[in-house]
C-alpha atoms as a PDB file:
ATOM      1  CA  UNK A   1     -32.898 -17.615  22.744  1.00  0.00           C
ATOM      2  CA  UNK A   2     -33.152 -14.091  22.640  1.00  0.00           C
ATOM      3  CA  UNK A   3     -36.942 -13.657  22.291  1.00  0.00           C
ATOM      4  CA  UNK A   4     -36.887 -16.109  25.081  1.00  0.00           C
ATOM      5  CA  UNK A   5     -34.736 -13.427  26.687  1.00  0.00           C
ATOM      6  CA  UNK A   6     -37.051 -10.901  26.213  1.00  0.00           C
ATOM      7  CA  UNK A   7     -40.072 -12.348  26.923  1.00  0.00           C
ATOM      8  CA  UNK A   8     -38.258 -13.152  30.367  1.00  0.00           C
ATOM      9  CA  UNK A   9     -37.160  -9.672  31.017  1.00  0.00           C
ATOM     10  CA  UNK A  10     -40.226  -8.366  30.360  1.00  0.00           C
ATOM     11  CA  UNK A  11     -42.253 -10.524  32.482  1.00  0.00           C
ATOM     12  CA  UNK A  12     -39.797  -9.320  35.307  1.00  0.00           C
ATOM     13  CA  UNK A  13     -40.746  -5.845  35.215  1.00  0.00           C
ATOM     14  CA  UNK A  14     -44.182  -6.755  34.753  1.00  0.00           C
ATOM     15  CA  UNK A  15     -43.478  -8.486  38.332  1.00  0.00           C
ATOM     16  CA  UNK A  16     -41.645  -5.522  40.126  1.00  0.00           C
ATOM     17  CA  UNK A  17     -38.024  -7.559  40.192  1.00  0.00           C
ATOM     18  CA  UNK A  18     -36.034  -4.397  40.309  1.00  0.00           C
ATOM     19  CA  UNK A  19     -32.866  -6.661  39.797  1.00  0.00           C
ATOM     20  CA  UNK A  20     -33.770  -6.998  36.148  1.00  0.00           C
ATOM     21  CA  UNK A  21     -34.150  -3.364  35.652  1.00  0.00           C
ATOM     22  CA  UNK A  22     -30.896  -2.571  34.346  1.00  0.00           C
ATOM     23  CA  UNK A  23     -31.214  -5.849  31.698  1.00  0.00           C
ATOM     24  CA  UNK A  24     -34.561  -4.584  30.646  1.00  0.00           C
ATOM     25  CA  UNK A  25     -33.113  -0.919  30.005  1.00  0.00           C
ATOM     26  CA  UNK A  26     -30.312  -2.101  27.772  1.00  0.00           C
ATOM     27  CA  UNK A  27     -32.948  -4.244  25.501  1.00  0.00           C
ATOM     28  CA  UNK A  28     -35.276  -1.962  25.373  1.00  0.00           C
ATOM     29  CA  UNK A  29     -31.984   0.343  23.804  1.00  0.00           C
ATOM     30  CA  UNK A  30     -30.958  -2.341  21.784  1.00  0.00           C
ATOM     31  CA  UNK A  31     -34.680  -2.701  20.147  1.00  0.00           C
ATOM     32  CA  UNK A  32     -34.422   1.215  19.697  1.00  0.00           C
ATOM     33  CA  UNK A  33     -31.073   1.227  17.236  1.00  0.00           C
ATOM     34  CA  UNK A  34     -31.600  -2.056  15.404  1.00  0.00           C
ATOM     35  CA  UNK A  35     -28.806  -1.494  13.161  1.00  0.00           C
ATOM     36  CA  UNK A  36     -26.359  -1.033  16.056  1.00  0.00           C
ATOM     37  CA  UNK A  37     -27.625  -4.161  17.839  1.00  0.00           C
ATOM     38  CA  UNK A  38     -27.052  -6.768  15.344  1.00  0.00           C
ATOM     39  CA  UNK A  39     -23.396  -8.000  16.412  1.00  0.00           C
ATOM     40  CA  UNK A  40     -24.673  -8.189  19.661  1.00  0.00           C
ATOM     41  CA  UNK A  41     -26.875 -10.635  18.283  1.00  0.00           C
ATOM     42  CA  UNK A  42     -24.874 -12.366  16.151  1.00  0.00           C
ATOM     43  CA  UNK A  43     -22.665 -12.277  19.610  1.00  0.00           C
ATOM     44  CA  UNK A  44     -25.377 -13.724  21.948  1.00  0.00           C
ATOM     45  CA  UNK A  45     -25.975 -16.577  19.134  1.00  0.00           C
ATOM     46  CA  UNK A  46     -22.955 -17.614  18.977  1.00  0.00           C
ATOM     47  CA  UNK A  47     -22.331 -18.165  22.722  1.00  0.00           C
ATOM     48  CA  UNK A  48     -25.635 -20.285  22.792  1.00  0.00           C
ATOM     49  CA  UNK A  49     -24.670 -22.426  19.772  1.00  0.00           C
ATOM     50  CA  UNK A  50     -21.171 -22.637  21.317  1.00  0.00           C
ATOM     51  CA  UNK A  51     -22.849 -24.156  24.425  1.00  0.00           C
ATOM     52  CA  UNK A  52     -22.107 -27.604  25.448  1.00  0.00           C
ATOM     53  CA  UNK A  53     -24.658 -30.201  24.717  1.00  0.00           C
ATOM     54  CA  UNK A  54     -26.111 -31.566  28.299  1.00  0.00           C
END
């Protein structure tokens, strides 16, 4: 999910969607201080595997 993430918010800027712009800024920090990032991670799991199944 999260490379999928990235991969998406990256292809945004590539496209000029300036609405993405503040999303791409924060991953681009989070890729930056590794370390820091990883309960974010953990966090963003989590609420995916926590998703209902459709």
């Amino acid at each position: 999910m999260i490379n999928a993430q990235d991969q998406h918010l990256k292809q945004a800027e590539k496209d000029g969607d300036v609405a993405h712009q503040p999303a791409r800024g924060e991953m681009k920090k989070r890729w930056r201080h590794p370390k820091k990032s990883l309960g974010w991670y953990r966090d963003m799991r989590q609420a995916f595997a926590d998703l209902p199944e459709e």
